[in-house]
C-alpha atoms as a PDB file:
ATOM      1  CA  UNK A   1      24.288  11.013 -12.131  1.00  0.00           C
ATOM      2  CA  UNK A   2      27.770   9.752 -12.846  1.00  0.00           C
ATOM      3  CA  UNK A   3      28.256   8.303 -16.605  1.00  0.00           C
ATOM      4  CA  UNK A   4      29.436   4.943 -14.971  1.00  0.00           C
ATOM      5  CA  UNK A   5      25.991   4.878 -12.782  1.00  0.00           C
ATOM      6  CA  UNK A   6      24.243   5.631 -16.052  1.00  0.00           C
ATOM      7  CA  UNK A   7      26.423   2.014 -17.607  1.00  0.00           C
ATOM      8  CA  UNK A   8      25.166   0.053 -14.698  1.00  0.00           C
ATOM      9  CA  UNK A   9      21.587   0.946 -14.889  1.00  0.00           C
ATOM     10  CA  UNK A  10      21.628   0.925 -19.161  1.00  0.00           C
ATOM     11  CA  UNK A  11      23.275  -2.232 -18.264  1.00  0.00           C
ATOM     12  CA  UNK A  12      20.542  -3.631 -16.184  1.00  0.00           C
ATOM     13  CA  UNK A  13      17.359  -2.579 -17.898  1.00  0.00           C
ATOM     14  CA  UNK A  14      18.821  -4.185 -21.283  1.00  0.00           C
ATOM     15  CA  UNK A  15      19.798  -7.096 -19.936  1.00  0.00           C
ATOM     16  CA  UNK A  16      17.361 -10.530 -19.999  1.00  0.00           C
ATOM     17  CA  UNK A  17      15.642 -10.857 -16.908  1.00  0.00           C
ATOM     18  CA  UNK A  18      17.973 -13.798 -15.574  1.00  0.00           C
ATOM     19  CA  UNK A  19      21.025 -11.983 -16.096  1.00  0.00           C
ATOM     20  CA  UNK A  20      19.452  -8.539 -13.867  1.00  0.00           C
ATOM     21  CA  UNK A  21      21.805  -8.747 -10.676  1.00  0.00           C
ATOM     22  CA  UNK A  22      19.577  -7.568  -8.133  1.00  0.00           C
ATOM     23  CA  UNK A  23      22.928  -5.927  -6.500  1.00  0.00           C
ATOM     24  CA  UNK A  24      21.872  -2.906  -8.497  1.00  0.00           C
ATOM     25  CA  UNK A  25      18.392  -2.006  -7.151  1.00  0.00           C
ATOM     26  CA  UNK A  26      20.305  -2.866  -3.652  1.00  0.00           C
ATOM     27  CA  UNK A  27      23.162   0.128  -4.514  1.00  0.00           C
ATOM     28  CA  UNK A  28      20.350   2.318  -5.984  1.00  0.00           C
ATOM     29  CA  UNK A  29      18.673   1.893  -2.375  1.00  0.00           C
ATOM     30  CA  UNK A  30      21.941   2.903  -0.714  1.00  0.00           C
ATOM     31  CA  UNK A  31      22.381   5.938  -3.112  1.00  0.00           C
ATOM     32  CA  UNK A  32      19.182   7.269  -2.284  1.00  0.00           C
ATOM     33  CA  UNK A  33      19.532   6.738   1.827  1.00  0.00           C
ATOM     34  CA  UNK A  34      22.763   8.674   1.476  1.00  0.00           C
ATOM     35  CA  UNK A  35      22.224  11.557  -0.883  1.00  0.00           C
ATOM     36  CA  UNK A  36      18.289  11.755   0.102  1.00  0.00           C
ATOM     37  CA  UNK A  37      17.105  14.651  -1.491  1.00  0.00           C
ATOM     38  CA  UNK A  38      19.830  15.791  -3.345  1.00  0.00           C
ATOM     39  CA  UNK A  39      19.538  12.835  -5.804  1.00  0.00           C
ATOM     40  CA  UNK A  40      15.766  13.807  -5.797  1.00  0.00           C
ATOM     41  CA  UNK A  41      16.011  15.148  -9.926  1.00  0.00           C
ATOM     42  CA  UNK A  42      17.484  11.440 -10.811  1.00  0.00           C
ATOM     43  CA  UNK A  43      14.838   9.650  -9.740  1.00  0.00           C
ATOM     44  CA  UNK A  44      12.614   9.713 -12.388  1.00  0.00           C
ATOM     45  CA  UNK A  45      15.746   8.167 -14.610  1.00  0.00           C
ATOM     46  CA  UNK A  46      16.428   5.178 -11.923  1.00  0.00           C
ATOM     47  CA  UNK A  47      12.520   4.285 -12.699  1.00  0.00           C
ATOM     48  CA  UNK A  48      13.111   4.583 -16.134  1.00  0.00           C
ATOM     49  CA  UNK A  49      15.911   2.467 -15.897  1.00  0.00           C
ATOM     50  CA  UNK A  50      15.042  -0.721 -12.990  1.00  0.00           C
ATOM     51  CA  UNK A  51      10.860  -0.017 -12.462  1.00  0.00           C
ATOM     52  CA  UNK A  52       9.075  -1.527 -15.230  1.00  0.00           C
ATOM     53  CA  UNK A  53      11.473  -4.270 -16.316  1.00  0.00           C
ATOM     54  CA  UNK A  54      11.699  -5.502 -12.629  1.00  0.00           C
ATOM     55  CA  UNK A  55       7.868  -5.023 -11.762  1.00  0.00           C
ATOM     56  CA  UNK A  56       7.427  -7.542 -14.873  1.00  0.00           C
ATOM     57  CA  UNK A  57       9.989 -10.011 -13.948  1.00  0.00           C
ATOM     58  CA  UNK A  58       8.482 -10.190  -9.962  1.00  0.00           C
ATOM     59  CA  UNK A  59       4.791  -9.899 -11.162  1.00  0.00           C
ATOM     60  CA  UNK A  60       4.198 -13.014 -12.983  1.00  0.00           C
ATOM     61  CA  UNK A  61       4.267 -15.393 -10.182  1.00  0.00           C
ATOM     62  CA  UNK A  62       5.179 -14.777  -6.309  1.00  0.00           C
ATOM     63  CA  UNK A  63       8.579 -17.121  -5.833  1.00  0.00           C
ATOM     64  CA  UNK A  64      11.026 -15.981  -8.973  1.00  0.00           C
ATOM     65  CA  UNK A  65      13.568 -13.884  -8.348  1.00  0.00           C
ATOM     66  CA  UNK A  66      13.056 -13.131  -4.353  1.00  0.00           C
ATOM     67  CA  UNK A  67      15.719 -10.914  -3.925  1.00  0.00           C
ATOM     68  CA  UNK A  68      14.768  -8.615  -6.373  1.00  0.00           C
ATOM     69  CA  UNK A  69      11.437  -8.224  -4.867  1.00  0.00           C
ATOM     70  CA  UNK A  70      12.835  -7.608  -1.359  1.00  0.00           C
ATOM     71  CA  UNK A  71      15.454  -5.117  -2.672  1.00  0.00           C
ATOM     72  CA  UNK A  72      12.764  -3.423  -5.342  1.00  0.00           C
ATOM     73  CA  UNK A  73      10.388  -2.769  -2.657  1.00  0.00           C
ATOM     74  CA  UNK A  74      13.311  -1.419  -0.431  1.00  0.00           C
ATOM     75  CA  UNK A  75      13.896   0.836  -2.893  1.00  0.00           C
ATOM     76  CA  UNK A  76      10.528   2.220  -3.046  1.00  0.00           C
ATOM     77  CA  UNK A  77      10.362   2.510   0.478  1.00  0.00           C
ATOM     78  CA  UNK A  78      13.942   4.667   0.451  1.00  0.00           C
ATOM     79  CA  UNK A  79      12.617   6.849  -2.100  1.00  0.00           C
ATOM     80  CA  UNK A  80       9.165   7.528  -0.651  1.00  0.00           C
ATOM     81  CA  UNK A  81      11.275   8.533   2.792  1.00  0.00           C
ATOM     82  CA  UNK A  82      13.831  11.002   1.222  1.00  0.00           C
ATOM     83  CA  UNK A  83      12.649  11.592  -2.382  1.00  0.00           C
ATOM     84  CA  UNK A  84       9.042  12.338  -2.098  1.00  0.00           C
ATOM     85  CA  UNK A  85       8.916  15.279  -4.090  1.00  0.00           C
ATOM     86  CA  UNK A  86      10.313  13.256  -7.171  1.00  0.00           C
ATOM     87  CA  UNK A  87       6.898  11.289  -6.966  1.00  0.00           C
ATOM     88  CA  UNK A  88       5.725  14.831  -8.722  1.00  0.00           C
ATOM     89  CA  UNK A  89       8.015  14.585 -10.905  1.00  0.00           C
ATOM     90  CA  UNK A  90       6.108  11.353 -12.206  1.00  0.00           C
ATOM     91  CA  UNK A  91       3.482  11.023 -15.156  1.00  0.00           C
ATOM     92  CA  UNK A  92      -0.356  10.623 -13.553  1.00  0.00           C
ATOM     93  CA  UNK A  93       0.004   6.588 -15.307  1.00  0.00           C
ATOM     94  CA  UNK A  94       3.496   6.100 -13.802  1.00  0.00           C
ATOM     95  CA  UNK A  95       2.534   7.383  -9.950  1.00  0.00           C
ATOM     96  CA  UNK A  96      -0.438   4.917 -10.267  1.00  0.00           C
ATOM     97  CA  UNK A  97       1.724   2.374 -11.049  1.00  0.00           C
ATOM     98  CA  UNK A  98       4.020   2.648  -7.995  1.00  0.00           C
ATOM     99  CA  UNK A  99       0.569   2.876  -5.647  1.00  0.00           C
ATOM    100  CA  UNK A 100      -0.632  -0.398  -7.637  1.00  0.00           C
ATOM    101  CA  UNK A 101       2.730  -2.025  -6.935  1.00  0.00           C
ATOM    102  CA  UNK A 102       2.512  -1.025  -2.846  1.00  0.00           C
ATOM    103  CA  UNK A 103      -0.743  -2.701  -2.755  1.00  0.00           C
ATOM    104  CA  UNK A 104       0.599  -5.412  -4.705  1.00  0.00           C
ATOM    105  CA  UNK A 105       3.300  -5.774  -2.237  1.00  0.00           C
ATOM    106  CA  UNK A 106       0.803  -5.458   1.097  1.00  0.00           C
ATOM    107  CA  UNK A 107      -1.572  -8.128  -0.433  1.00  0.00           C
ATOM    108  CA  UNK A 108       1.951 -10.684  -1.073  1.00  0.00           C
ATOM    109  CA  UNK A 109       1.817 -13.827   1.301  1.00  0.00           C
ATOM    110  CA  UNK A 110       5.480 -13.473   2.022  1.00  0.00           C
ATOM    111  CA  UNK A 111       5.786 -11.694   5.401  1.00  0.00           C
ATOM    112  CA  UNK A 112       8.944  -9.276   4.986  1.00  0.00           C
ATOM    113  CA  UNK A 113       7.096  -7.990   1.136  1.00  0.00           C
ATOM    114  CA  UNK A 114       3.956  -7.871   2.886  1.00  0.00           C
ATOM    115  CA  UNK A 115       5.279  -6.020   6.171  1.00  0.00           C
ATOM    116  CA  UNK A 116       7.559  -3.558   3.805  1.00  0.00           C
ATOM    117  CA  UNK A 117       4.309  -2.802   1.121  1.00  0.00           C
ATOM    118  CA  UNK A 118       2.148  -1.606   4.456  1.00  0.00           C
ATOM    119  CA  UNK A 119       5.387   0.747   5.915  1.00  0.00           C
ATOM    120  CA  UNK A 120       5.551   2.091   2.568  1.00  0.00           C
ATOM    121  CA  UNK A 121       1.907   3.104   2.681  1.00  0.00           C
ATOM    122  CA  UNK A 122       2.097   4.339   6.288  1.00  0.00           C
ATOM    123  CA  UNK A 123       4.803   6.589   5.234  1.00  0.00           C
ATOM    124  CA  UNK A 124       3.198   8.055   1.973  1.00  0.00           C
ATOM    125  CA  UNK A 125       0.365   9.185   3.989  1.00  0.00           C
ATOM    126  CA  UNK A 126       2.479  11.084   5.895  1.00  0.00           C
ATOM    127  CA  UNK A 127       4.083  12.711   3.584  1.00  0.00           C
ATOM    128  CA  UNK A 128       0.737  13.437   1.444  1.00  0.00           C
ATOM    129  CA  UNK A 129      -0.791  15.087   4.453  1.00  0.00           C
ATOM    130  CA  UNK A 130       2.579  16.887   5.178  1.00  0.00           C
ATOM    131  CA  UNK A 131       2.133  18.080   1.310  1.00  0.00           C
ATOM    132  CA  UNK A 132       0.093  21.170   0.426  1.00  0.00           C
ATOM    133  CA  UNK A 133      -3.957  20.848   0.090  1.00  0.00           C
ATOM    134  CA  UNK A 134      -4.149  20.812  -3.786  1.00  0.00           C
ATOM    135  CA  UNK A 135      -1.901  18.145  -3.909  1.00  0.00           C
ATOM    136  CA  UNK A 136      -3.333  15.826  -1.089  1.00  0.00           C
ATOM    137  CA  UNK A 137      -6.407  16.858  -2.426  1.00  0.00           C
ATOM    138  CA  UNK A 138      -5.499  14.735  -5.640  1.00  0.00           C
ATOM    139  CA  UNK A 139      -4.147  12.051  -3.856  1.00  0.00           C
ATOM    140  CA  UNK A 140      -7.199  11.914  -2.482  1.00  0.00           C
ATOM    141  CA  UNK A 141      -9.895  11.859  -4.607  1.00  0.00           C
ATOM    142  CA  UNK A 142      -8.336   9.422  -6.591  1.00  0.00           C
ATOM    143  CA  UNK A 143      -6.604   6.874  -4.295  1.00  0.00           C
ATOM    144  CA  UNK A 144      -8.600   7.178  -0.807  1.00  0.00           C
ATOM    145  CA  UNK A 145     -11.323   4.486  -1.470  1.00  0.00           C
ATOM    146  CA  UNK A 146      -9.258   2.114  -3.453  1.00  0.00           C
ATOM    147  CA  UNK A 147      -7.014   2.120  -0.825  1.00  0.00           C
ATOM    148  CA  UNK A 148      -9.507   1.590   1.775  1.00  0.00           C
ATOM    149  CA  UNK A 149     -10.805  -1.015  -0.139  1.00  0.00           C
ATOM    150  CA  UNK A 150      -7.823  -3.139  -0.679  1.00  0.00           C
ATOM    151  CA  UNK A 151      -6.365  -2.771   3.359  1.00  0.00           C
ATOM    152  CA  UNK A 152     -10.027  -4.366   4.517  1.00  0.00           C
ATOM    153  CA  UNK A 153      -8.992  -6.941   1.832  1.00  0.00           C
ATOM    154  CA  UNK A 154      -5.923  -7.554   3.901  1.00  0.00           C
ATOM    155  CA  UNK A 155      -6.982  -7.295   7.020  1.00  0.00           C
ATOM    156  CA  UNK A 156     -10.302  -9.400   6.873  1.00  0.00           C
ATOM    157  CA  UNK A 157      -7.985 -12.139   5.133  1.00  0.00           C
ATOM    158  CA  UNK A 158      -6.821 -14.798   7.367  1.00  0.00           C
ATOM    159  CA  UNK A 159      -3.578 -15.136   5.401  1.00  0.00           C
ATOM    160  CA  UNK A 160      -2.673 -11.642   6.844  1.00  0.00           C
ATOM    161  CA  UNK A 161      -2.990 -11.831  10.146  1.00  0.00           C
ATOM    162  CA  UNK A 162       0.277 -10.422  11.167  1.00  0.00           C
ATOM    163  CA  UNK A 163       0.506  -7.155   8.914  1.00  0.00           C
ATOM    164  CA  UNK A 164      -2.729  -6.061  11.890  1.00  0.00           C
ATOM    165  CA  UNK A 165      -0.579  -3.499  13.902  1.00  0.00           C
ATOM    166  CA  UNK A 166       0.349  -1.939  10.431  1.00  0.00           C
ATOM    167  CA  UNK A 167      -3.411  -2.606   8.750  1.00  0.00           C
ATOM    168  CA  UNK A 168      -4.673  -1.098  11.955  1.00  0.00           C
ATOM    169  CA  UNK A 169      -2.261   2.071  12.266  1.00  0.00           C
ATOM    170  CA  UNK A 170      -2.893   2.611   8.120  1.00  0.00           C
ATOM    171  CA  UNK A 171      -6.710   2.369   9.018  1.00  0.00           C
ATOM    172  CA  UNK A 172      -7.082   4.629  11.871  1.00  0.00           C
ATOM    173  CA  UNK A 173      -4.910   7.418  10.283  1.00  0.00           C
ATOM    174  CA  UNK A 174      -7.549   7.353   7.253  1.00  0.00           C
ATOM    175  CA  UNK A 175     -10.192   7.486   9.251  1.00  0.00           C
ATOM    176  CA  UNK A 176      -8.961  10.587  11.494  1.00  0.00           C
ATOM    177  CA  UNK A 177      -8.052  11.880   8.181  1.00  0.00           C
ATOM    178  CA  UNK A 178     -11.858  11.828   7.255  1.00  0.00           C
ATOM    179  CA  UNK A 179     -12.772  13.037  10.796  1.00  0.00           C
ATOM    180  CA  UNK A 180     -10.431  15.868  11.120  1.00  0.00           C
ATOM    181  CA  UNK A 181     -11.129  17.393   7.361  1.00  0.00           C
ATOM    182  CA  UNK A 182      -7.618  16.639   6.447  1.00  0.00           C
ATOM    183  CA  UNK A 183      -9.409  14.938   3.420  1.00  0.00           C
ATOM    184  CA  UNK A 184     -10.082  17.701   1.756  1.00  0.00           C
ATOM    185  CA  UNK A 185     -12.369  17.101  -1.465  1.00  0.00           C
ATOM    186  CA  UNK A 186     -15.763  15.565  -1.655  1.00  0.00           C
ATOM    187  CA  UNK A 187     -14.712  11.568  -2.009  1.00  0.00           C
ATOM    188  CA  UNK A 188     -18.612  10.971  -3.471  1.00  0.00           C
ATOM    189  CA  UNK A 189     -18.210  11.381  -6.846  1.00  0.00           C
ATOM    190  CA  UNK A 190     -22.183  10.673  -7.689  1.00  0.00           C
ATOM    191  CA  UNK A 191     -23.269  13.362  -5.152  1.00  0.00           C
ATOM    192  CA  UNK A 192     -20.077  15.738  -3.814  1.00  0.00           C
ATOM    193  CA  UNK A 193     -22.690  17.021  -1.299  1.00  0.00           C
ATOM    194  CA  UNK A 194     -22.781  14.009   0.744  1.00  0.00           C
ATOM    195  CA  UNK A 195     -20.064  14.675   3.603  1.00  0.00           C
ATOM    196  CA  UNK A 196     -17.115  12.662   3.614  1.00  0.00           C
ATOM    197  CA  UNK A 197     -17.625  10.977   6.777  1.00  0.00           C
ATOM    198  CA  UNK A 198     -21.149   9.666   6.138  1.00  0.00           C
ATOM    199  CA  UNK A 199     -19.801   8.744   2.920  1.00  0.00           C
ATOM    200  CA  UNK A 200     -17.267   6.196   4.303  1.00  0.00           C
ATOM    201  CA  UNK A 201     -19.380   4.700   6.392  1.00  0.00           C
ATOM    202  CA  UNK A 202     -21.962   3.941   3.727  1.00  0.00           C
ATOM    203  CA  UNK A 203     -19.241   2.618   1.547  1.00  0.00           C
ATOM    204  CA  UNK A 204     -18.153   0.563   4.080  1.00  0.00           C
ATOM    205  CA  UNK A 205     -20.794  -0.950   5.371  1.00  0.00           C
ATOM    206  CA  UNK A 206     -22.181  -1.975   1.904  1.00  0.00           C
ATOM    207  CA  UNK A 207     -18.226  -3.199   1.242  1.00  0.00           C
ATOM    208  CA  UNK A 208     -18.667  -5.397   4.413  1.00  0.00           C
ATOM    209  CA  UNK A 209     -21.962  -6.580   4.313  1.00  0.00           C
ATOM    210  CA  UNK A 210     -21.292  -7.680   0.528  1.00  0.00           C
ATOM    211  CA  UNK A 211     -17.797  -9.691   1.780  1.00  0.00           C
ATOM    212  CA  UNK A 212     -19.707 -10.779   4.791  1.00  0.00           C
ATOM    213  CA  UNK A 213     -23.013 -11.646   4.594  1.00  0.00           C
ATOM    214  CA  UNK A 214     -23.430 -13.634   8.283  1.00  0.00           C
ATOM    215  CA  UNK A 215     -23.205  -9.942   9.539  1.00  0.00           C
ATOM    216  CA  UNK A 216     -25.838  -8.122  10.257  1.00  0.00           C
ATOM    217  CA  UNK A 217     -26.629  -4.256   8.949  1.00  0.00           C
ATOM    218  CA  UNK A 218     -26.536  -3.045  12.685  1.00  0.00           C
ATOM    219  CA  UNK A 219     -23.430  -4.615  13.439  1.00  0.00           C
ATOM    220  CA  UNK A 220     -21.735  -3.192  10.480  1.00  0.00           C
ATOM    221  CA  UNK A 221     -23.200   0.473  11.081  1.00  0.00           C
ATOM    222  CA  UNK A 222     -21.503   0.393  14.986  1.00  0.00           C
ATOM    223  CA  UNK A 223     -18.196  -0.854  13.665  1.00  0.00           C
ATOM    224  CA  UNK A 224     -17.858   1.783  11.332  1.00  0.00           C
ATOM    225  CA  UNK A 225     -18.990   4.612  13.694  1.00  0.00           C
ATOM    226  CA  UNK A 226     -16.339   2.896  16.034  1.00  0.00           C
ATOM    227  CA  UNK A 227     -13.819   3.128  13.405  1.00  0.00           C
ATOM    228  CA  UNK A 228     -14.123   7.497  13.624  1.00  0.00           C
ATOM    229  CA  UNK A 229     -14.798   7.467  17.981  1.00  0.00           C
ATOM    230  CA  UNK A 230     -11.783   5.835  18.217  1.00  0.00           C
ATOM    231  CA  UNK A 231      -9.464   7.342  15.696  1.00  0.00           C
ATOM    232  CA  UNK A 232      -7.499   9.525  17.585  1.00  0.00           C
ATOM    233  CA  UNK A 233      -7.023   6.760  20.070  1.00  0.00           C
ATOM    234  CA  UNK A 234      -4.463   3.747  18.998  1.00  0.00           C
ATOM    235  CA  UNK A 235      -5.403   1.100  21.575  1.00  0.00           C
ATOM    236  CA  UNK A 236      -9.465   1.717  21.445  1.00  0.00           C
ATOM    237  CA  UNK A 237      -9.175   1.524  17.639  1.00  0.00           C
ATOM    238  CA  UNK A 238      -6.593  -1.701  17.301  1.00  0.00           C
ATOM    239  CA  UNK A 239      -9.388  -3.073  19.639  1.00  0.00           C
ATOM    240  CA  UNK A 240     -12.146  -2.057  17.731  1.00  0.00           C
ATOM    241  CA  UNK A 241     -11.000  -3.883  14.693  1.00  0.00           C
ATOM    242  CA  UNK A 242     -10.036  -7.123  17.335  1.00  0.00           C
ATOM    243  CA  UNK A 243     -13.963  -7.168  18.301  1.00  0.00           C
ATOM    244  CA  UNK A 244     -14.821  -6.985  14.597  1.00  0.00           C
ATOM    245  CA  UNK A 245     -12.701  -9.173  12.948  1.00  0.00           C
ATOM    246  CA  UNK A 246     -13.510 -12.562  15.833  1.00  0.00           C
ATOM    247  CA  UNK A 247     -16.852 -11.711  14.901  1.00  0.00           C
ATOM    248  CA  UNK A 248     -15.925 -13.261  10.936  1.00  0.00           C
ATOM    249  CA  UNK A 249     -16.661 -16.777  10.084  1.00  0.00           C
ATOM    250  CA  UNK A 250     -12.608 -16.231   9.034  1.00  0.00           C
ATOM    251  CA  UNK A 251     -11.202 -15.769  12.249  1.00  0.00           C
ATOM    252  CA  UNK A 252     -13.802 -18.121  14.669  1.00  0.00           C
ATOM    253  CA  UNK A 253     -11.710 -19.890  17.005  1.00  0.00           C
ATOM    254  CA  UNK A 254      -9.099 -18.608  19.698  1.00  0.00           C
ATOM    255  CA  UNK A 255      -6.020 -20.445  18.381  1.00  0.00           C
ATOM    256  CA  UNK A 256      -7.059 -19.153  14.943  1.00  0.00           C
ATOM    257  CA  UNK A 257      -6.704 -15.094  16.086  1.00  0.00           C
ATOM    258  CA  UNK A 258      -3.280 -15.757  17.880  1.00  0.00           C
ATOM    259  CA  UNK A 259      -1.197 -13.890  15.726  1.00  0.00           C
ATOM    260  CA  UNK A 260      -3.618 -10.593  16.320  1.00  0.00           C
ATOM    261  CA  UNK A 261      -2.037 -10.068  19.223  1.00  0.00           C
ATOM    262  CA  UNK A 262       1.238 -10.372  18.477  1.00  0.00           C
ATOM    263  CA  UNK A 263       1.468  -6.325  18.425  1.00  0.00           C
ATOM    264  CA  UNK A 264       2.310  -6.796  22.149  1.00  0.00           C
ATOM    265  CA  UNK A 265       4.766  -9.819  21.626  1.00  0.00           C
ATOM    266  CA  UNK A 266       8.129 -10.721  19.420  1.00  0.00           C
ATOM    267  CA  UNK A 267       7.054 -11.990  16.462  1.00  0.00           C
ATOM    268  CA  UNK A 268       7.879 -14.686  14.540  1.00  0.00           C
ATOM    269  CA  UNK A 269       8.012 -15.940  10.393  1.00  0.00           C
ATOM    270  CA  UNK A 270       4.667 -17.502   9.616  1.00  0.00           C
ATOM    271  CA  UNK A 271       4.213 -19.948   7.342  1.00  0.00           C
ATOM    272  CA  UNK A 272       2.145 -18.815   4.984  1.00  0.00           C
ATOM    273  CA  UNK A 273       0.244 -20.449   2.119  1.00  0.00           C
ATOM    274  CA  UNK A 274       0.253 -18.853  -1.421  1.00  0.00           C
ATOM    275  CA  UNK A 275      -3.139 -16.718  -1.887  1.00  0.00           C
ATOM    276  CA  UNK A 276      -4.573 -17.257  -5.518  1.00  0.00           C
ATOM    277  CA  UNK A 277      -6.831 -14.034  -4.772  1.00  0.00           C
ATOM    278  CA  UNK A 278      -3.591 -11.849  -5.364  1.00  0.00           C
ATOM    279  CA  UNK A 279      -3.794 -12.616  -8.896  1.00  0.00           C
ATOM    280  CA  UNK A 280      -6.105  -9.594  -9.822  1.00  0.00           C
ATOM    281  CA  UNK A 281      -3.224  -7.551  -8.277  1.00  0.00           C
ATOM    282  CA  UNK A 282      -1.059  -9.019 -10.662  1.00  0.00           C
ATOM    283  CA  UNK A 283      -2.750  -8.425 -13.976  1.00  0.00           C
ATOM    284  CA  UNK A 284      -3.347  -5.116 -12.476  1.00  0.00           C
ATOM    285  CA  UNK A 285      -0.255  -4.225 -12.776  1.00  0.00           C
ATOM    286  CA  UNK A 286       0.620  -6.038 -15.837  1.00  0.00           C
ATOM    287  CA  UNK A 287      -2.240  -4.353 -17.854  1.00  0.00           C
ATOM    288  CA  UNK A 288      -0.567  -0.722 -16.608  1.00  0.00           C
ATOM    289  CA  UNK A 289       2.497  -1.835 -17.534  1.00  0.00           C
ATOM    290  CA  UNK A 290       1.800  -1.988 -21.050  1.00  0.00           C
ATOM    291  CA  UNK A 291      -0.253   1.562 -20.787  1.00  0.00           C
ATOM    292  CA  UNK A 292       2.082   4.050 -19.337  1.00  0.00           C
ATOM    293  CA  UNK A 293       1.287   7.213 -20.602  1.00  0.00           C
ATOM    294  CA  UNK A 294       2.187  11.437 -20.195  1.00  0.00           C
ATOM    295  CA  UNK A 295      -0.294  12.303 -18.157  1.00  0.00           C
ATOM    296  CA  UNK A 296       0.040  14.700 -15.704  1.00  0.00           C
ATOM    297  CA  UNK A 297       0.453  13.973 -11.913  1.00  0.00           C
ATOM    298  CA  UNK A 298      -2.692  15.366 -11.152  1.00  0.00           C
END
């Protein structure tokens, strides 16, 4: 790293957050698509540098400072696609910030964050499944049910109906995950004996039928079986989840369910309405913010 790169990001992470041009995470983003992994080693240093003093100037509401939440999140997207390795490189309190801060970014009610948070998490699954077995395995015990949890947050929530083609393509690669053994570690931690799959549908259903209660038990159990039939199939699953979700007191009437269709249409900016349920995202983050620690990756 140059000493006049090193200035601009000193530069930025010392400045107050007003005077932060978000320019820099923008040539920081360009950086990384042009070296890819050859910049891989100064990673770590560029989140030392723009991570935690943007994630607290973007996490207190969700309107300041727009462009550095477009061009922060573009950045983590750049760096998942060409830099994944420097993820390692990471304390174990540092990578669960930057998974807290993609889910933060799925569950925003602006489209664009929203769209870019569920790409990002597309594309680390990839790459953890492209990863060797001890190191997905870590991933996995630790991040494969929160995860689950929070894209059923999104996808049951009216607010984001058109992230589904993402929701449904982030769904139905955990689930084959689970189904093909690619999960690789017992995800039960009260009884590792339990196998994975009849694990996640347990979990599941008593996640659903807690949300939902106007479902019944049987009608829960089917959707999650669906969920692993059709997870090697991309129209049967997307679907699947269709068939569910009209079946929600959320998403009763025709005109309401629209938009989750528009997988097979150009789509348009939706006017969304700011979601006060986001806020335990926020103070999520906030509370790891001020608990970043050494800990190991894994």
């Amino acid at each position: 790293m140059t000493p006049l790169l090193e200035a601009v990001l000193r530069d930025y992470k010392t400045n107050i957050a007003d005077a932060r041009d978000p320019e820099v995470l923008s040539v920081m983003t360009a950086i990384v698509n042009k070296l890819q992994g050859t910049i891989t080693k100064d990673v770590p240093r560029i989140f030392e540098h723009v991570f935690e003093c943007t994630l607290e100037m973007i996490t207190k509401n969700f309107t300041d400072y727009p462009e550095h939440r477009l061009h922060f999140f573009t950045l983590i997207r750049a760096i998942n696609q060409h830099c994944f390795q420097a993820f390692f490189m990471l304390s174990g309190q540092q990578f669960k910030l930057v998974i807290d801060s993609i889910v933060w970014a799925f569950k925003h009610t602006e489209r664009q964050i929203s769209e870019t948070g569920l790409n990002i998490l597309i594309e680390l699954l990839k790459n953890i499944q492209d990863t060797g077995p001890e190191v997905a395995a870590g991933f996995y015990k630790n991040y494969f049910v929160p995860l689950l949890q929070d894209v059923f947050f999104v996808l049951t929530d009216t607010f984001h109906k058109s992230g589904f083609k993402l929701q449904a393509t982030i769904l139905m690669t955990m689930f084959e995950a689970v189904e093909s053994g690619k999960v690789n570690v017992a995800l039960n931690d009260a009884d590792p004996n339990v196998n994975n799959s009849q694990f996640v549908r347990d979990y599941l259903a008593a996640l659903l039928l807690g949300a939902f209660p106007n479902l019944s038990p049987a009608t829960v159990g089917n959707f999650a079986m669906g969920l692993f039939s059709y997870s090697k199939n991309p129209d049967a699953f997307k679907l699947h989840l269709r068939d569910f979700l009209v079946q929600l007191k959320e998403f009763g009437s025709e005109e309401s369910n629209e938009e989750l269709f528009l997988v097979e249409r150009t789509p348009g900016p939706p006017n969304f309405l700011a979601s006060q349920r986001l806020g335990s995202a926020t103070n999520k983050l906030r509370s790891w913010l001020t608990r970043i620690s050494l800990i190991s990756f894994f």
